[in-house]
C-alpha atoms as a PDB file:
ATOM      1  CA  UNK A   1      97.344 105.797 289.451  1.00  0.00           C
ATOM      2  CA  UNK A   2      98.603 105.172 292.871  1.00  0.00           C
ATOM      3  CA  UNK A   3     100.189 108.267 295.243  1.00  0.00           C
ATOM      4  CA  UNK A   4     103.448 106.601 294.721  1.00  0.00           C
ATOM      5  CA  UNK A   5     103.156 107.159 291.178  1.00  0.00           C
ATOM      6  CA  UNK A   6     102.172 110.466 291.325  1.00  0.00           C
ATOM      7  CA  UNK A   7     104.890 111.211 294.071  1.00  0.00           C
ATOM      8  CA  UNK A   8     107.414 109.581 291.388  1.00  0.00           C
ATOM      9  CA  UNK A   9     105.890 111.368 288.577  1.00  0.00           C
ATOM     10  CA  UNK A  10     106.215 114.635 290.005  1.00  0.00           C
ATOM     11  CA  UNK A  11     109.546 114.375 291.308  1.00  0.00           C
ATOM     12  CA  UNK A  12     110.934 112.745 287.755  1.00  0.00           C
ATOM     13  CA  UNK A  13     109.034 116.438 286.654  1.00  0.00           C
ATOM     14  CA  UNK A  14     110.784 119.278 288.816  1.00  0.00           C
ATOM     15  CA  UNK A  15     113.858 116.667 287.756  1.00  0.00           C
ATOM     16  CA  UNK A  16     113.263 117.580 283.988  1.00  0.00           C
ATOM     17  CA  UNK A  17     112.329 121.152 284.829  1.00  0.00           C
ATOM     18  CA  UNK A  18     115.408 121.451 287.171  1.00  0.00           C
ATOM     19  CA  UNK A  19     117.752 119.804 284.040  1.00  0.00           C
ATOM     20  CA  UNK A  20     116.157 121.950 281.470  1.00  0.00           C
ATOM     21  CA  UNK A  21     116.907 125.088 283.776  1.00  0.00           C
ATOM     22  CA  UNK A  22     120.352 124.022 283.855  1.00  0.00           C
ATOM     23  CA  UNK A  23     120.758 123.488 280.198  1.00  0.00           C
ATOM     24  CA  UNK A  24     119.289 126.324 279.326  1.00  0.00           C
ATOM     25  CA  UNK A  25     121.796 128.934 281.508  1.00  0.00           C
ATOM     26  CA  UNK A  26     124.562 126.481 279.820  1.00  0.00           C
ATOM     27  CA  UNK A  27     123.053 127.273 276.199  1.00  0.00           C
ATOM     28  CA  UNK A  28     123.116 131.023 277.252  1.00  0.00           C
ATOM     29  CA  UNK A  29     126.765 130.908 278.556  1.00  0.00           C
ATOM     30  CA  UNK A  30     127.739 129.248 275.579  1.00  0.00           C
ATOM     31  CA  UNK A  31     125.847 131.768 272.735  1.00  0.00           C
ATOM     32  CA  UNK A  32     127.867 134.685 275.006  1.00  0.00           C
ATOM     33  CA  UNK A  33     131.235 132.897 274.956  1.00  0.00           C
ATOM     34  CA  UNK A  34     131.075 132.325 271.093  1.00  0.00           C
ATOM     35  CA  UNK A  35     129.951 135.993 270.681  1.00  0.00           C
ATOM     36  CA  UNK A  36     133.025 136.828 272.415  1.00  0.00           C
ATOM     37  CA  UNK A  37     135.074 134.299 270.366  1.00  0.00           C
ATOM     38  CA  UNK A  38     133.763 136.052 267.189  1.00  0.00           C
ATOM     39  CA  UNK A  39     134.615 139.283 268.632  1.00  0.00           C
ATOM     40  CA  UNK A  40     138.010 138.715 269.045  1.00  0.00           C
ATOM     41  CA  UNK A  41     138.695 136.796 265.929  1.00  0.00           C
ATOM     42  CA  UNK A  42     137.128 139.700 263.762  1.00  0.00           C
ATOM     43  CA  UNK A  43     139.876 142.171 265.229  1.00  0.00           C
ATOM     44  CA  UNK A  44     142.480 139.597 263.982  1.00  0.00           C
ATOM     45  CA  UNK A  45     141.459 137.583 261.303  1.00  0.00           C
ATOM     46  CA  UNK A  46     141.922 138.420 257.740  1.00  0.00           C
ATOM     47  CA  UNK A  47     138.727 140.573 256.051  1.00  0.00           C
ATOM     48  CA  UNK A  48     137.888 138.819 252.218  1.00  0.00           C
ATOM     49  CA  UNK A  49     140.357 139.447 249.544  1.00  0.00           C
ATOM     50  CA  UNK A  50     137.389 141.041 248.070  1.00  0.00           C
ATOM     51  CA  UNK A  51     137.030 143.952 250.182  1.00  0.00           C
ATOM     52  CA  UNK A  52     140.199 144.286 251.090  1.00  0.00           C
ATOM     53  CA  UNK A  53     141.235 147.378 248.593  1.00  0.00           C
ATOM     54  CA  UNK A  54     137.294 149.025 249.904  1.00  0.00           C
ATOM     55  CA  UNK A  55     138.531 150.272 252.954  1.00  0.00           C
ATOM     56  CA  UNK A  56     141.570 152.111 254.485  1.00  0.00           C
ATOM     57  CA  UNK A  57     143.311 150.852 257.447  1.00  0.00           C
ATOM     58  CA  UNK A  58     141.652 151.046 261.164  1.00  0.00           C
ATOM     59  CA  UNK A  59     143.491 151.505 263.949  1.00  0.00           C
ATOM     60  CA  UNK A  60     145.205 148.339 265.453  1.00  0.00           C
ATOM     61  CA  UNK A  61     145.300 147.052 261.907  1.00  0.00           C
ATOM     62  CA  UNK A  62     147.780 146.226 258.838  1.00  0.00           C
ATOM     63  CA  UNK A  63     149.031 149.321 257.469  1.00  0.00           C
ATOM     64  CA  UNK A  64     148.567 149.219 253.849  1.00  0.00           C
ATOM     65  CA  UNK A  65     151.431 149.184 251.379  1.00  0.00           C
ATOM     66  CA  UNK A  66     151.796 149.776 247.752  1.00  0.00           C
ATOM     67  CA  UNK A  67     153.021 146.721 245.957  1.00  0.00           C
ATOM     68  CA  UNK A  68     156.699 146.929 245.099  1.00  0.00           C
ATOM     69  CA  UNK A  69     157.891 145.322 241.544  1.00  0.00           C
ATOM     70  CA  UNK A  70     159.568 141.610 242.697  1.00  0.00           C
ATOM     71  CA  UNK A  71     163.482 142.126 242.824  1.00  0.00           C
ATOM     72  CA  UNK A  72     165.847 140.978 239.922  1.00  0.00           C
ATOM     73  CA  UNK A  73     167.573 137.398 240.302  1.00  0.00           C
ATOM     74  CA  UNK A  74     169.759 136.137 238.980  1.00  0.00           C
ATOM     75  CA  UNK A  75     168.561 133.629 237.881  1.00  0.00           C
ATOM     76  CA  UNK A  76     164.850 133.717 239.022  1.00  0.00           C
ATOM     77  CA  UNK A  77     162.168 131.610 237.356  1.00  0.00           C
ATOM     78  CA  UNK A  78     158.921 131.525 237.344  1.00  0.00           C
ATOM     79  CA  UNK A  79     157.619 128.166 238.170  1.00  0.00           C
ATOM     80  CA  UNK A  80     153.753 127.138 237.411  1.00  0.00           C
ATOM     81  CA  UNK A  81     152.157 124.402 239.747  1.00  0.00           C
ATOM     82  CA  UNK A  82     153.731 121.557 238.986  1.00  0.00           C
ATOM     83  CA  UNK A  83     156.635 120.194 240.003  1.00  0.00           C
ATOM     84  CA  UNK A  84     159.575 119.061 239.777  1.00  0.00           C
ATOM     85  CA  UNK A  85     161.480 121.964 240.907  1.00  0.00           C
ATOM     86  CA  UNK A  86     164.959 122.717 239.172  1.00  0.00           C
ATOM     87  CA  UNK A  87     167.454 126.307 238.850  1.00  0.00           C
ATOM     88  CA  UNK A  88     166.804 128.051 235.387  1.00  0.00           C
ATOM     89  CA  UNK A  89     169.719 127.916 233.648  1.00  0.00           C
ATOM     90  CA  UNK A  90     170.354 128.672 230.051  1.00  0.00           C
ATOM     91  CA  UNK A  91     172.167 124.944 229.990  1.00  0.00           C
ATOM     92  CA  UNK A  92     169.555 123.541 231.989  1.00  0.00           C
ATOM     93  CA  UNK A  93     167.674 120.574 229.966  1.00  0.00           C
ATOM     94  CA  UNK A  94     163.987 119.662 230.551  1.00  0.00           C
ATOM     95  CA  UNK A  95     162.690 116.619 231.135  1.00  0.00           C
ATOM     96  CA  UNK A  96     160.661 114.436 228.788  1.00  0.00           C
ATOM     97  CA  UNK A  97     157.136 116.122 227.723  1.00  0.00           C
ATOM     98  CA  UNK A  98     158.324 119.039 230.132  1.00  0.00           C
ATOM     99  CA  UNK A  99     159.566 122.701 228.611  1.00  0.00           C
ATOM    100  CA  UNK A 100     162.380 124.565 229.827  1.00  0.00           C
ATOM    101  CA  UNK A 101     161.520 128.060 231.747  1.00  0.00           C
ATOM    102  CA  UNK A 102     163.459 131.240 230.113  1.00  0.00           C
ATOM    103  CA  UNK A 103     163.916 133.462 233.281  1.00  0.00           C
ATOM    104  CA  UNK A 104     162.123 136.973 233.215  1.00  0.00           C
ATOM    105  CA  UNK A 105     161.666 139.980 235.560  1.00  0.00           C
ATOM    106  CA  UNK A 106     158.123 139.770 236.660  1.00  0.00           C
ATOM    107  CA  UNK A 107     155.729 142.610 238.302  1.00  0.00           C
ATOM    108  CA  UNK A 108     154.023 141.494 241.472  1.00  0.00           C
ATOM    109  CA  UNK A 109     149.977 141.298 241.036  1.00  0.00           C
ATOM    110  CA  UNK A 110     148.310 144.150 240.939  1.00  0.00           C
ATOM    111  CA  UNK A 111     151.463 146.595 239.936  1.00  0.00           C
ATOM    112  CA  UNK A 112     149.731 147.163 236.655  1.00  0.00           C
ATOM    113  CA  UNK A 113     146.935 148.802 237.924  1.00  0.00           C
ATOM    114  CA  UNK A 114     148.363 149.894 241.124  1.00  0.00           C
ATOM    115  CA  UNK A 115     145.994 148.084 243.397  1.00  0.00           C
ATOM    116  CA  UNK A 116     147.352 148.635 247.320  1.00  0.00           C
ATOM    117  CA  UNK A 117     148.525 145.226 249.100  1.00  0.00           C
ATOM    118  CA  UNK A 118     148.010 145.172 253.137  1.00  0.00           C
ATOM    119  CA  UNK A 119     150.938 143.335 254.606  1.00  0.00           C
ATOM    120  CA  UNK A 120     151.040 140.720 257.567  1.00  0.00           C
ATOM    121  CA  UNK A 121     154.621 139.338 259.536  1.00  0.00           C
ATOM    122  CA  UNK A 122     154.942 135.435 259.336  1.00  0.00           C
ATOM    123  CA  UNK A 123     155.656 135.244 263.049  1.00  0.00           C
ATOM    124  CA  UNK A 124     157.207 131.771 264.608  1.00  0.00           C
ATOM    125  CA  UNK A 125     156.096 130.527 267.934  1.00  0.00           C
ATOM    126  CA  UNK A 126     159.246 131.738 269.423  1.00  0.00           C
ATOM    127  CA  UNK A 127     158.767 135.336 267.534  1.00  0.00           C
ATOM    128  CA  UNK A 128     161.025 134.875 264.862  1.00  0.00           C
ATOM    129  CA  UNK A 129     160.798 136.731 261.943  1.00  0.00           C
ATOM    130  CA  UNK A 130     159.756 133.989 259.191  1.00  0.00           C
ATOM    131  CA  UNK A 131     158.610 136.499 256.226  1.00  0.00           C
ATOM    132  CA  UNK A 132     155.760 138.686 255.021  1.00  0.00           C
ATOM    133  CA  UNK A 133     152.874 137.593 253.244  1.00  0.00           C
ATOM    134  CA  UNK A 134     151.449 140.872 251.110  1.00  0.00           C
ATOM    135  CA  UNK A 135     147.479 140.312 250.287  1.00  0.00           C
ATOM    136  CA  UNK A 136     145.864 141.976 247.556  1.00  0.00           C
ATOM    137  CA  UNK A 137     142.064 141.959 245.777  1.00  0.00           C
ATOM    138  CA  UNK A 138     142.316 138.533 244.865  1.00  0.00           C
ATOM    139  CA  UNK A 139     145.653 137.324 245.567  1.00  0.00           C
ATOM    140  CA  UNK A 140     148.729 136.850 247.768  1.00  0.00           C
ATOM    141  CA  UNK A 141     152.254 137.276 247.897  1.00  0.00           C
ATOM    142  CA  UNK A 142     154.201 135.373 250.563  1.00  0.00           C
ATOM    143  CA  UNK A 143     157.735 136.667 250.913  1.00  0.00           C
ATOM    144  CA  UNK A 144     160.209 134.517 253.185  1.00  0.00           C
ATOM    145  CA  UNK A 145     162.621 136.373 254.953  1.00  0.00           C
ATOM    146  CA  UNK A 146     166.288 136.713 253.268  1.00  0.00           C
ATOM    147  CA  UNK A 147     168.637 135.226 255.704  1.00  0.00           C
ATOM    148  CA  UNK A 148     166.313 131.942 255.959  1.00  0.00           C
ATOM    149  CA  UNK A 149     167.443 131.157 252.642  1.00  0.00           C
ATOM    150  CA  UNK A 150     164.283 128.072 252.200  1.00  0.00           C
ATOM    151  CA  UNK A 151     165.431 125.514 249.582  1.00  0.00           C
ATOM    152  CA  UNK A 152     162.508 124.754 247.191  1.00  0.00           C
ATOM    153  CA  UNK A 153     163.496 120.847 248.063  1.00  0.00           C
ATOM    154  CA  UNK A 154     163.234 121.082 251.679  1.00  0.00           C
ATOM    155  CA  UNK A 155     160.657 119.395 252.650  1.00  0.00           C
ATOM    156  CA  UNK A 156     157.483 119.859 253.561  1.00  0.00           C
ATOM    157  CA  UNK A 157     157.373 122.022 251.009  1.00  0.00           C
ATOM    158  CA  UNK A 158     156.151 120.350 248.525  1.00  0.00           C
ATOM    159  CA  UNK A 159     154.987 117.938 249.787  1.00  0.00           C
ATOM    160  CA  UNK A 160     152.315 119.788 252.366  1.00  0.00           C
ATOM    161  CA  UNK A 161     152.448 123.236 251.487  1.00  0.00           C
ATOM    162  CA  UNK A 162     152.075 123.262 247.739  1.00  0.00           C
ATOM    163  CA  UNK A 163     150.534 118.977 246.811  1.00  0.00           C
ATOM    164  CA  UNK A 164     147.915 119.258 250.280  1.00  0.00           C
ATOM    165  CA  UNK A 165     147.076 122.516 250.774  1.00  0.00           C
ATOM    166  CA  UNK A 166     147.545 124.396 247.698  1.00  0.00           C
ATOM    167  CA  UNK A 167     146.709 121.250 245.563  1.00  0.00           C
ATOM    168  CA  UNK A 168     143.614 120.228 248.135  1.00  0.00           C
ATOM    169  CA  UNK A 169     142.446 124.323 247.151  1.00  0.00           C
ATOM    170  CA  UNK A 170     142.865 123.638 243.399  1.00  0.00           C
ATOM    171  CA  UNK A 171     141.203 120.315 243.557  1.00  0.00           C
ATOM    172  CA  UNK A 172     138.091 121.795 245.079  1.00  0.00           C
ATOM    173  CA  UNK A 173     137.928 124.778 242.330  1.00  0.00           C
ATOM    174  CA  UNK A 174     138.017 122.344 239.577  1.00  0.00           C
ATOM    175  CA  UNK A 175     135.169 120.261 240.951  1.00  0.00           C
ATOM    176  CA  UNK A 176     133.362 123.165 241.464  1.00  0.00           C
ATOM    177  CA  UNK A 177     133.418 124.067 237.535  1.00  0.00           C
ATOM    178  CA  UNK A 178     132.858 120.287 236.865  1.00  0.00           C
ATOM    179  CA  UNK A 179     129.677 121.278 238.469  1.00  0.00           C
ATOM    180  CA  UNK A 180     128.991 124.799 236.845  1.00  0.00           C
ATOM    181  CA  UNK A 181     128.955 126.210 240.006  1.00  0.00           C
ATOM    182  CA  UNK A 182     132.659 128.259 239.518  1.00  0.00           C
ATOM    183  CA  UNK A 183     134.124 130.209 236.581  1.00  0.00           C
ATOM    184  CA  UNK A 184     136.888 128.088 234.924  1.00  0.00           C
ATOM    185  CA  UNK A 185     138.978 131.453 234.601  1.00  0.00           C
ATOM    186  CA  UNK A 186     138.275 131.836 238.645  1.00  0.00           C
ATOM    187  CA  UNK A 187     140.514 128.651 239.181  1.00  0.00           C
ATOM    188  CA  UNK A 188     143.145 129.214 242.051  1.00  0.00           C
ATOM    189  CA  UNK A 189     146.754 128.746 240.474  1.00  0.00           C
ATOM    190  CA  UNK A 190     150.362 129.438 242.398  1.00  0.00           C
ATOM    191  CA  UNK A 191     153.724 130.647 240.817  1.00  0.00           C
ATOM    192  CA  UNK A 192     157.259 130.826 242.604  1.00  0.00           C
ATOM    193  CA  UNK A 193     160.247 133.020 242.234  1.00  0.00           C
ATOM    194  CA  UNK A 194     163.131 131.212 242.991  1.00  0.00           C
ATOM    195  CA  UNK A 195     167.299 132.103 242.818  1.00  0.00           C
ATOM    196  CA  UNK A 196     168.848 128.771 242.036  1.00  0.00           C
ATOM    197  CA  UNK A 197     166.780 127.041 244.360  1.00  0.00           C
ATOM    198  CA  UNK A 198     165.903 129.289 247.237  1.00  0.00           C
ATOM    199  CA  UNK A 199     162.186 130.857 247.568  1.00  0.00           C
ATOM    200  CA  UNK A 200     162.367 134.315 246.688  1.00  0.00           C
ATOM    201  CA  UNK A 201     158.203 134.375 246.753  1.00  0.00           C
ATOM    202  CA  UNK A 202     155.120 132.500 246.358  1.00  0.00           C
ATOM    203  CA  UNK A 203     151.908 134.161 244.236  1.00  0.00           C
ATOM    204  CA  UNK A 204     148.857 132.744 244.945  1.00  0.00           C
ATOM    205  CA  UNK A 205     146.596 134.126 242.375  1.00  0.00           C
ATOM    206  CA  UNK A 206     142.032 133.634 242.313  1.00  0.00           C
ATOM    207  CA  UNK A 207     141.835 134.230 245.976  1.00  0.00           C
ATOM    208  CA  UNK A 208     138.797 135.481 247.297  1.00  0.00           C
ATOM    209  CA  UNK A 209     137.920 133.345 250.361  1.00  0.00           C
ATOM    210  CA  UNK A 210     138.574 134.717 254.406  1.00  0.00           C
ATOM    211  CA  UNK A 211     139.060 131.112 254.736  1.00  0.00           C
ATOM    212  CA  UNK A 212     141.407 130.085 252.483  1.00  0.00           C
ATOM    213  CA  UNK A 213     143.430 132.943 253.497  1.00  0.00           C
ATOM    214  CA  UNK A 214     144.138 132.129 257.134  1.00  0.00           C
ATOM    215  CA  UNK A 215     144.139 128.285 256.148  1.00  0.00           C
ATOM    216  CA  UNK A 216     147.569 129.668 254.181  1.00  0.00           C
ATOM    217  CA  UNK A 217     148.890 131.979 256.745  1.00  0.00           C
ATOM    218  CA  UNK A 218     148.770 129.130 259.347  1.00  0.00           C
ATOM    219  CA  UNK A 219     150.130 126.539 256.700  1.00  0.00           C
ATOM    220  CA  UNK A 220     153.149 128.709 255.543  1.00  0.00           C
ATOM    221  CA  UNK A 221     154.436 129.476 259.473  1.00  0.00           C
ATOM    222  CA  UNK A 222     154.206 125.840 260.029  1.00  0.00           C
ATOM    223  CA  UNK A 223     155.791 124.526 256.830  1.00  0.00           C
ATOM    224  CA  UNK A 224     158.279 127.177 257.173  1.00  0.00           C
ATOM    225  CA  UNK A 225     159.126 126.318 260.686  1.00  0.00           C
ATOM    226  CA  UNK A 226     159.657 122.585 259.775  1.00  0.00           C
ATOM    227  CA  UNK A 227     161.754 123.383 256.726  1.00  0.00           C
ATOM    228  CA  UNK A 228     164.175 125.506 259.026  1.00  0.00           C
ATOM    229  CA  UNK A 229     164.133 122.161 261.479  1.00  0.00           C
ATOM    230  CA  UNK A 230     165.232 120.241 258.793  1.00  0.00           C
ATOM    231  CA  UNK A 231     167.972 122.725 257.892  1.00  0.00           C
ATOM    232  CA  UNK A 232     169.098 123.089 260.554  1.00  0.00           C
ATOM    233  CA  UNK A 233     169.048 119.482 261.830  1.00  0.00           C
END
């Protein structure tokens, strides 16, 4: 091997070393900036449904509530996840193949057995006051605020909130059971309680994923931001 080559070889070396150096303070930097990240996103991201009810309420965190029985409308129905959508009426006539909803009080999740709820604001980007979504053991109760007055037509409703994210969540479960790996009873299912055709409440019931939880809180602000666009527009 000629001096050249050597002179080459050992500067294409502290090269390498100099690179590795360099990657190595970035891998460093990186590891302390995702600590960080996980840091702050502990303080404000949902804990599993599952321990939820284990613990009491830390300071700078959701103070707890006990669930409240769902207010009487008139009418109010109780809608299962399919659509289409239409006001309970005692003259109202279902569909082909579909049967007709008698409207009933219903207790909110958990009221039975007087499990706590925490409760979190549905917050627009502008700081409106867009509703309350209540989180229990294994569920969650999303409560839109009065005066917004949603219509159960108005899209994206359906279309986003409930068919892709809801029905995405649902898909997933079932193909999990196809496989044995979930209990069929462990399925995640929705409800609504609607007057006429305004959202008095969404229950999402078989809940028990951190994930799944924020993936609604951040669909429900944005679906109920557009729906108010559309009303108002």
């Amino acid at each position: 091997m000629s001096d050249r080559e050597t002179e080459e070889l050992a500067e294409l070396k502290r090269f390498l070393e100099e690179h590795v150096s360099r990657l190595e303070r970035e891998l460093a930097l990186c590891r302390i900036n995702l600590k960080l990240i996980d840091e702050a996103l502990a303080k404000v991201s949902f804990r599993p449904a599952s321990r939820l009810v284990e613990a009491g309420p830390r300071e700078g965190q959701p103070v707890q509530v006990q669930p409240a029985a769902a207010p009487r409308l008139s009418p109010v129905q109780d809608i299962q996840s399919a659509p289409p959508y239409a006001p309970a009426t005692a003259a109202a006539t279902p569909p082909s193949g579909e049967v007709a909803v008698k409207p009933q009080p219903t207790s909110a999740p958990g009221q039975e057995t007087g499990e706590e709820e925490q409760q979190f604001p549905i917050k627009s980007k502008t700081s409106d006051d867009l509703g309350t979504i209540f989180v229990g053991r294994s569920w969650v109760r999303i409560v839109p605020a009065p005066n917004l007055h949603l219509n159960v037509r108005t899209p994206p409703f359906q279309t986003f909130f409930v068919d892709r994210v809801l029905g995405e969540m649902r898909r997933k479960d079932e193909m999990a059971v196809d496989a044995g790996s979930k209990d069929p009873m462990s399925i995640i299912e929705h409800s609504l309680i609607l007057d006429g055709e305004i959202i008095r409440e969404i229950r999402i019931n078989n809940l028990d994923d951190d994930s799944r939880l924020r993936e609604i809180r951040s669909s429900i602000r944005w679906t109920f931001e557009r729906m108010l666009e559309k009303t108002k527009g």
